[in-house]
Protein backbone atom coordinates (compact mmCIF):
# COMPACT_ATOMS: atom_id res chain seq x y z
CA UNK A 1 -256.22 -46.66 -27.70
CA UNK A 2 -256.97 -50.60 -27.69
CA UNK A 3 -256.37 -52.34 -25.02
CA UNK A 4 -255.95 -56.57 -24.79
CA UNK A 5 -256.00 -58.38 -21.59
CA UNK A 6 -254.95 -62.07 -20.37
CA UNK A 7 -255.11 -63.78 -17.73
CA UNK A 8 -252.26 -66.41 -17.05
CA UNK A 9 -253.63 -69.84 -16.80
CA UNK A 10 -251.85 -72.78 -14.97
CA UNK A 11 -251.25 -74.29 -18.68
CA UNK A 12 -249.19 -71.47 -19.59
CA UNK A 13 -246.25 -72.19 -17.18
CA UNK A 14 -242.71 -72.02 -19.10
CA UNK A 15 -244.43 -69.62 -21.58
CA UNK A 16 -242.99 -66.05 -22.09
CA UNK A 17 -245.17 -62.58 -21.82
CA UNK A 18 -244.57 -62.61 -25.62
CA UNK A 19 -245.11 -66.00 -26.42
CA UNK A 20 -248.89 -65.58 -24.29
CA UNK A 21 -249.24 -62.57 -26.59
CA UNK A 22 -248.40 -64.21 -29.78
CA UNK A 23 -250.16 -67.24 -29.48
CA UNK A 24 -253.72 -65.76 -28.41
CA UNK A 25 -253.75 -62.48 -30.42
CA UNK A 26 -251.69 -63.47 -33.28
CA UNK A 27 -249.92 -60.09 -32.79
CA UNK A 28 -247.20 -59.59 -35.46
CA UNK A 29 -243.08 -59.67 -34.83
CA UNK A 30 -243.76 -55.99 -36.28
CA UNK A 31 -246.50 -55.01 -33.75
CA UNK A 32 -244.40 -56.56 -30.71
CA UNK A 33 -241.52 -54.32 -31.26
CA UNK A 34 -243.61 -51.31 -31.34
CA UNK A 35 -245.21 -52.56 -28.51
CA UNK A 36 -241.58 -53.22 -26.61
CA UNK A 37 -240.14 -49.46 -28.21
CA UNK A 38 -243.60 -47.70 -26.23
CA UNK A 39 -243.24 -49.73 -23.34
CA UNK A 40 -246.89 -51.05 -23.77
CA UNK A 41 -246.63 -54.49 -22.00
CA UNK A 42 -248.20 -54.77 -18.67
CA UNK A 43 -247.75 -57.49 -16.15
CA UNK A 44 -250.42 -56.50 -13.31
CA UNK A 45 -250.43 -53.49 -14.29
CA UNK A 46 -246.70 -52.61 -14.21
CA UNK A 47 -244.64 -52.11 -17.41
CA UNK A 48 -242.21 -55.67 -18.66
CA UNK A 49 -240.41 -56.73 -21.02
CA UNK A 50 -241.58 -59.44 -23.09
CA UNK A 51 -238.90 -62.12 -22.05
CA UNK A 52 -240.48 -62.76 -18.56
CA UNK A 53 -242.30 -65.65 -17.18
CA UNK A 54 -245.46 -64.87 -15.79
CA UNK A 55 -247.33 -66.75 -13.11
CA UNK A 56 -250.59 -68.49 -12.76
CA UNK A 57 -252.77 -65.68 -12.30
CA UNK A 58 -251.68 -63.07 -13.78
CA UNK A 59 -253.20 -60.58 -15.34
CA UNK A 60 -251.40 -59.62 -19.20
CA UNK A 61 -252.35 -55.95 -20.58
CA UNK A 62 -251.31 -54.62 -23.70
CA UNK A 63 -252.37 -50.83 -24.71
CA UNK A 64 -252.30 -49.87 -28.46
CA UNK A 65 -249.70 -47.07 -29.05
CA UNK A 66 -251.18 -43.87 -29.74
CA UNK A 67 -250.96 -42.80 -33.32
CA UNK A 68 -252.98 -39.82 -35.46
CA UNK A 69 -253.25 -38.97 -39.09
CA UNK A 70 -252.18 -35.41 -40.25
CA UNK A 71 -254.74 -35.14 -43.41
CA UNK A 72 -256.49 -31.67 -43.37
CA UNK A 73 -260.06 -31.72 -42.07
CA UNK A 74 -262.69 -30.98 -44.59
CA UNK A 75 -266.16 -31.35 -44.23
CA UNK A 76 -266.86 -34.41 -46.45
CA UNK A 77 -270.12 -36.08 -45.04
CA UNK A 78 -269.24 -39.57 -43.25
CA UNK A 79 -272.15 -41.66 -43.00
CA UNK A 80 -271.53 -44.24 -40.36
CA UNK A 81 -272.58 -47.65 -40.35
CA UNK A 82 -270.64 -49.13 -37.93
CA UNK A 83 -267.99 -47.78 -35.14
CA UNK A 84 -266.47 -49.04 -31.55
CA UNK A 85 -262.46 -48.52 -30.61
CA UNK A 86 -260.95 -50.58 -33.05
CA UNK A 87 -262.74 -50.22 -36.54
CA UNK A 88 -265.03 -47.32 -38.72
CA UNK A 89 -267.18 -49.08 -41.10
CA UNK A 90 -268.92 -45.86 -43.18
CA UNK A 91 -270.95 -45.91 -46.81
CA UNK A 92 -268.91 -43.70 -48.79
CA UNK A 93 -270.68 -41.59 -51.32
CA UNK A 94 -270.18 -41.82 -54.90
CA UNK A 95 -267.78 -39.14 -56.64
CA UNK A 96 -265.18 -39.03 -53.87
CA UNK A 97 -261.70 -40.14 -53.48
CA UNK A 98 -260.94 -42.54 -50.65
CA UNK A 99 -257.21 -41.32 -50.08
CA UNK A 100 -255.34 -38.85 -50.92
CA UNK A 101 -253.12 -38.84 -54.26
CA UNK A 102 -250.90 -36.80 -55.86
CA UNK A 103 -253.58 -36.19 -58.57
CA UNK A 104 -256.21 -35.47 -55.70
CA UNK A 105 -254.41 -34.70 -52.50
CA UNK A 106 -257.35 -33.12 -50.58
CA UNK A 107 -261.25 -33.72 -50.92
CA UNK A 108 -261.21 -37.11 -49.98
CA UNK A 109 -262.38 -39.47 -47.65
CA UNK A 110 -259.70 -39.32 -45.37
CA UNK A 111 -259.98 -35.64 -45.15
CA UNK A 112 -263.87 -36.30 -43.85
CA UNK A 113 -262.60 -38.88 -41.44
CA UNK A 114 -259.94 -36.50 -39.68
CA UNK A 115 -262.46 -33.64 -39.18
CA UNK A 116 -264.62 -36.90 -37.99
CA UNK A 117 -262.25 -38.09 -35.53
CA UNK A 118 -261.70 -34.75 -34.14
CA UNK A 119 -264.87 -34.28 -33.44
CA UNK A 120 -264.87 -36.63 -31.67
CA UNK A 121 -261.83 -36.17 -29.55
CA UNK A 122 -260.27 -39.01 -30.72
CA UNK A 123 -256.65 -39.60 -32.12
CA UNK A 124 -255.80 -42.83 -33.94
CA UNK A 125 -253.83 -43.37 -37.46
CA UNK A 126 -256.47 -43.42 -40.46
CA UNK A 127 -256.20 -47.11 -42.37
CA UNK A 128 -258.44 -48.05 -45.42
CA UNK A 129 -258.62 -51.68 -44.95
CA UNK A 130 -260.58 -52.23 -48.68
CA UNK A 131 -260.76 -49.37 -51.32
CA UNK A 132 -263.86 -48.09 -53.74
CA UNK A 133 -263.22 -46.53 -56.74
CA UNK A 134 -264.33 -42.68 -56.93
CA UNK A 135 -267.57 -43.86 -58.17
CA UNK A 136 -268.21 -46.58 -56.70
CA UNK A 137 -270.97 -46.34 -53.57
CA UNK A 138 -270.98 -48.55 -50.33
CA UNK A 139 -268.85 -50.19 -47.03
CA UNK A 140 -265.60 -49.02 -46.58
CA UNK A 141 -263.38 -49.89 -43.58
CA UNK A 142 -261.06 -47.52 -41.28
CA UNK A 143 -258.69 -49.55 -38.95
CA UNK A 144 -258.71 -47.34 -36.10
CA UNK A 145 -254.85 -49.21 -34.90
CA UNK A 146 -252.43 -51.33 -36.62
CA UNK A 147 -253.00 -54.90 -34.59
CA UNK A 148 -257.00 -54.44 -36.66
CA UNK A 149 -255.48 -53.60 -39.36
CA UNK A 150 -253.15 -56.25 -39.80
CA UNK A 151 -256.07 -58.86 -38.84
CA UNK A 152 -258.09 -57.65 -41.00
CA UNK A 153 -255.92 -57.98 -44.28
CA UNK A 154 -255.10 -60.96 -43.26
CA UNK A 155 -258.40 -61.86 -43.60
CA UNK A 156 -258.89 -60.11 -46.60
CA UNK A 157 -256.04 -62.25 -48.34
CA UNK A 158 -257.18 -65.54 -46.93
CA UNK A 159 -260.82 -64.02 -48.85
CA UNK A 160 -261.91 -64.26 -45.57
CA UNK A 161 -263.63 -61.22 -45.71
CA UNK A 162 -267.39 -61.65 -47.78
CA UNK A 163 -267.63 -58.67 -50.21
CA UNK A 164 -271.15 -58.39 -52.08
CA UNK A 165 -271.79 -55.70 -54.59
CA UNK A 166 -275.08 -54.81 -56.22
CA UNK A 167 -274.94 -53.66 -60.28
CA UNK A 168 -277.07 -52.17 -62.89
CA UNK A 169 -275.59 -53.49 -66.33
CA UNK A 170 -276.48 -53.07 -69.87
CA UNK A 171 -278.39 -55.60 -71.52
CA UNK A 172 -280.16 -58.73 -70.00
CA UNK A 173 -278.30 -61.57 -68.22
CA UNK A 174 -279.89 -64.83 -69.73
CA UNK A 175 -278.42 -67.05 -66.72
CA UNK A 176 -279.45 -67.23 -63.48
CA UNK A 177 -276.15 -67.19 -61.78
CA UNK A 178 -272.44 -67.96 -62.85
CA UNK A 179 -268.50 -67.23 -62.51
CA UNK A 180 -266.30 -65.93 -64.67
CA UNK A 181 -263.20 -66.61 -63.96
CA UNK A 182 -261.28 -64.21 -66.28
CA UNK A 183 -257.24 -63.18 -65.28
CA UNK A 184 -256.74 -59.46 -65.46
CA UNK A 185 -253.67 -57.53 -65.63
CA UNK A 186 -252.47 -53.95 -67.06
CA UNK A 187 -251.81 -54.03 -70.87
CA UNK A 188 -250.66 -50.14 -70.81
CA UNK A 189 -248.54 -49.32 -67.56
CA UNK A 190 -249.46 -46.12 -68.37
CA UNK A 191 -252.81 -45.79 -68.40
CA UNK A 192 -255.14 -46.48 -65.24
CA UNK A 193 -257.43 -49.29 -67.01
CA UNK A 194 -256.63 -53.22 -67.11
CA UNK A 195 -258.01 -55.59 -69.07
CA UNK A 196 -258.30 -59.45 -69.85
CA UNK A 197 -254.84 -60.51 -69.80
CA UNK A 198 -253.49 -64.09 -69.95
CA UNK A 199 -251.66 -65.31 -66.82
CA UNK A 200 -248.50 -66.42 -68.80
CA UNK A 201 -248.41 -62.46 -70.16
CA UNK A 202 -248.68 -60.99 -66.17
CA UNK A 203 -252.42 -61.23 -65.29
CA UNK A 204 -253.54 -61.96 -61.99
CA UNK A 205 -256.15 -64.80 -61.46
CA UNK A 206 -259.61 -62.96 -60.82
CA UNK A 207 -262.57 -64.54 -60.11
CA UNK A 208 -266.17 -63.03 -59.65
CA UNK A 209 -269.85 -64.52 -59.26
CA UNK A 210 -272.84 -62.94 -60.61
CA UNK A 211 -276.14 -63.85 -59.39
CA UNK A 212 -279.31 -62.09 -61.47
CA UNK A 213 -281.89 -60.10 -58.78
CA UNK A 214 -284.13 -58.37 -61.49
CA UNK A 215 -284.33 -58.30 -65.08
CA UNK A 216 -285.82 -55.31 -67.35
CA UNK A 217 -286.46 -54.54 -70.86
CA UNK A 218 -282.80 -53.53 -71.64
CA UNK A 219 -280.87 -53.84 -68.28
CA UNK A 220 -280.84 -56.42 -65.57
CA UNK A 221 -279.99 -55.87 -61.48
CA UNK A 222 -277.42 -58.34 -60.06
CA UNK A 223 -275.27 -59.06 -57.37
CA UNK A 224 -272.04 -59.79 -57.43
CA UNK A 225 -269.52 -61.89 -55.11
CA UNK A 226 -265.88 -61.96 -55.32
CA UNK A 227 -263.38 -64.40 -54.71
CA UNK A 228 -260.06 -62.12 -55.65
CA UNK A 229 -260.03 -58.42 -55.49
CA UNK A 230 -258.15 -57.22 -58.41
CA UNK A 231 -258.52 -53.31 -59.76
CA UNK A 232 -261.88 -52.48 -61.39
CA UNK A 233 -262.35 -56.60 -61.32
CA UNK A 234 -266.22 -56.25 -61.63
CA UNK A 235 -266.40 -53.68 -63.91
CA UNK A 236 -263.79 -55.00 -66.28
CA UNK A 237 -265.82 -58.92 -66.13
CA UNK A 238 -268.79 -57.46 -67.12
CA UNK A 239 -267.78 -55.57 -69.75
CA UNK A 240 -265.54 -58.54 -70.99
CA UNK A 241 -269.04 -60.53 -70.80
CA UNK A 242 -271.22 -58.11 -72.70
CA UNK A 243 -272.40 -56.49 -70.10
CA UNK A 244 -271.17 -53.70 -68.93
CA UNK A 245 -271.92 -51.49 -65.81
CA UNK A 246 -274.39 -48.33 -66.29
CA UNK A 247 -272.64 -45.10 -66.49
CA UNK A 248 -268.78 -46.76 -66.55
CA UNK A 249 -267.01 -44.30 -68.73
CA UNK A 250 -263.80 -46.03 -68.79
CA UNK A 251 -265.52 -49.99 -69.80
CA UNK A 252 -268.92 -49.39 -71.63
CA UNK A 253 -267.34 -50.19 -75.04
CA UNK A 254 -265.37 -52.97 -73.70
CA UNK A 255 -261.86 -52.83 -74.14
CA UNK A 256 -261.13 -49.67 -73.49
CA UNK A 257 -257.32 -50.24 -75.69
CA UNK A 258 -259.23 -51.26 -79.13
CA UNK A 259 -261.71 -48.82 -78.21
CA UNK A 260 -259.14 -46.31 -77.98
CA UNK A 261 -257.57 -47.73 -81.37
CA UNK A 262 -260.45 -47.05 -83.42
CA UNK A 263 -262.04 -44.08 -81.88
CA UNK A 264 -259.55 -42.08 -80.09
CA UNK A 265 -259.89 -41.52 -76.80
CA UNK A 266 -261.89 -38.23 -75.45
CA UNK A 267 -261.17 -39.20 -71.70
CA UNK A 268 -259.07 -37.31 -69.29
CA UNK A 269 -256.39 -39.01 -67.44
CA UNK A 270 -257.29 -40.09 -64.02
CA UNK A 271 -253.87 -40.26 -62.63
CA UNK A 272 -253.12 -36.64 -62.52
CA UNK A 273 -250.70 -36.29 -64.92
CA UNK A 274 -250.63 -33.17 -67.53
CA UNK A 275 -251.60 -34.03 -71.15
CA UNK A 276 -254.36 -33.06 -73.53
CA UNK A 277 -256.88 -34.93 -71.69
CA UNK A 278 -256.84 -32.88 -68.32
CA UNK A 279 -260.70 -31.72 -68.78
CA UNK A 280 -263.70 -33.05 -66.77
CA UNK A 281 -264.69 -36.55 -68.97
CA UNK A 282 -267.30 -34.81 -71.56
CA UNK A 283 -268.71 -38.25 -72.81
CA UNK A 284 -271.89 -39.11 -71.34
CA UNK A 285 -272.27 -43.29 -71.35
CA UNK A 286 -275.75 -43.52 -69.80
CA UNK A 287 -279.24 -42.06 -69.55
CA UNK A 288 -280.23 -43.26 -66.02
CA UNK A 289 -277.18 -42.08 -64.55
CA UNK A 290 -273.81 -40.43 -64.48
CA UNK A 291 -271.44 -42.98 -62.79
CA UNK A 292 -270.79 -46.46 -62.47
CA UNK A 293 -274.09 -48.13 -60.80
CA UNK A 294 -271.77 -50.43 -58.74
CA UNK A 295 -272.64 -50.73 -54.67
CA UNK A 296 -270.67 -52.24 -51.97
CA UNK A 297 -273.85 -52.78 -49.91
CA UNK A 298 -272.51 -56.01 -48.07
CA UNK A 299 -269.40 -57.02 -45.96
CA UNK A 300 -269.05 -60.42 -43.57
CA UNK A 301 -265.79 -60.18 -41.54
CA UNK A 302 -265.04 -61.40 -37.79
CA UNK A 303 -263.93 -58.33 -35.64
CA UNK A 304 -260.54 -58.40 -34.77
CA UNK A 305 -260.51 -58.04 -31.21
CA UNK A 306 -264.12 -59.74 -30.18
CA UNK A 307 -263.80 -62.30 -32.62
CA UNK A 308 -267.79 -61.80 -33.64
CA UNK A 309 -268.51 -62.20 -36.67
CA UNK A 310 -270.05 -59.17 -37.91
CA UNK A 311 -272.47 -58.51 -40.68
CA UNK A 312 -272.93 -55.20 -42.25
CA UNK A 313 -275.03 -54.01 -44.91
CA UNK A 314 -275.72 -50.09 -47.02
CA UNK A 315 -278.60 -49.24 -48.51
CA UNK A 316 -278.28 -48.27 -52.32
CA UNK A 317 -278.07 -44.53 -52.93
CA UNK A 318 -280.34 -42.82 -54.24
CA UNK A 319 -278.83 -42.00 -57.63
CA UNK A 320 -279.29 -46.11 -58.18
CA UNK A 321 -282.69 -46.48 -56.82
CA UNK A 322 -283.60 -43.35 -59.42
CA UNK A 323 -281.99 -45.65 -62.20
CA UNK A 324 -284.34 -48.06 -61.14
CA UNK A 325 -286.91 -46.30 -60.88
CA UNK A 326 -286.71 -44.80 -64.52
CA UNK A 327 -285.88 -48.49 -66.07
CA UNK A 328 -288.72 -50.17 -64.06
CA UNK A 329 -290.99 -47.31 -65.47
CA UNK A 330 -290.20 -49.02 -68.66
């Protein structure tokens, strides 16, 4: 449980409990009311109501309400990186699910996080703040209560929050650095890929920077930046470029629709749904590795309560340092 505290100052007169609250934690109309329902507003320590005037002085507590998740525990590795009363910030493992579907309701992250959090005696509702793909690597955030939560997508929408990826792609990157700038949007609403789509046909403006860390003999190391955070943005702009990621099943040939035009398509669904493609993906894409190379190894946010701003970075995994390895050997 979170707890915020205030103290009245003599520039405050006139102003409500709620309107303290409001104006320096930027707490929600949403998270008030829960806040007034639990009866979580303290005025020197005894419960009020929002509506009264406080004095010079005084002291302004709000406690979190208690919350808990109700995933089943499973003993999925969670390998912290950062962790305090408010926020979990792990580096998820390639070739899990973050949250639970209805393709893949157990064996996720969330399931790793409850038999986490129990460990550790504590209780508090389990909120993804950003999501990975399945196989993508890297920082992941829990919101450990709803007033970090809230703060932190806000952040996230004002692209507040500094996401940096590393990639292995095909091929070699002649430029340095660059943008593309490339809307995206869902040509087939039933099928999980997206593609280049014009804005005036329902894609999404997407913008991602590329910035070239190593080059090889057929494959080049870069790091990537973005400005939107659109569905399989990265992987879909560097396929669109040429380029696609190492071991991306669904985006090595590039469009994955006029792929699936020409050659059929051999890939399961990864929604769930029964059809003749329920089988584990047989088609191999790469030789120095069998997922997407794609890292999340760097997030810049400012915590929600402290108001630090906090820098976090993962180490690659060692599946992608093994690609490098065998390409360097080159």
């Amino acid at each position: 449980m979170a707890e915020f505290t205030y103290k009245v100052k003599e520039s405050d007169e006139e102003l409500s409990i709620k309107e303290l609250l409001s104006r320096n934690f930027g707490f929600s109309s949403r998270f008030m009311t829960r806040l007034k329902q639990n009866r979580l507003i303290f005025l020197n320590g005894e419960s009020m109501p929002g509506w009264i005037l406080p004095k010079p002085g005084d002291i302004i507590t709000v406690r979190t309400p208690e919350e808990t998740s109700d995933f089943p525990p499973e003993d999925i590795p969670i390998h912290v990186i950062y962790e305090d009363s408010d926020l979990l910030v792990i580096n998820k493992q390639p070739g899990v699910v973050v949250h639970p579907t209805k393709g893949k309701p157990c064996h996720t992250i969330a399931n790793g996080v409850m038999k986490k959090m129990l460990d550790d005696g504590e209780s508090y509702k389990i909120r993804f703040v950003n999501r990975l793909d399945m196989n993508t690597s890297g920082l992941l955030i829990v919101a450990k209560n709803s007033y970090a939560q809230d703060h932190l997508t806000k952040q996230m929408k004002s692209d507040h929050i500094q996401k940096k990826y590393k990639a292995i792609v095909s091929g070699v990157i002649t430029e340095d650095s660059g943008t593309i700038d490339l809307p995206l949007g869902r040509p087939d609403p039933n099928e999980v890929e997206r593609w280049v789509v014009p804005e005036e046909d329902g894609g999404y403006p997407s913008v991602t920077h590329f910035k070239v860390l190593e080059r090889f003999k057929k494959n080049t190391l870069v790091e990537l930046q973005l400005e939107t955070g659109r569905t399989h943005q990265i992987r879909i702009h560097l396929a669109y470029i040429g380029h696609p990621i190492e071991g991306d099943h669904l985006y090595c040939h590039g469009d994955p629709f006029e792929y699936r035009r020409i050659h059929g398509d051999p890939r399961p669904p990864l929604d769930g749904t029964p059809g003749p493609r329920m089988e584990t993906n047989p088609e191999i894409v790469s030789d120095i590795i069998d997922r997407q190379a794609l890292h999340a190894f760097s997030l810049t946010f400012i915590h929600p309560v402290t108001g630090e701003q906090l820098h976090l970075e993962a180490p690659l995994p060692e599946d992608m340092e093994r690609a490098l390895r065998s390409i360097r050997a080159l």
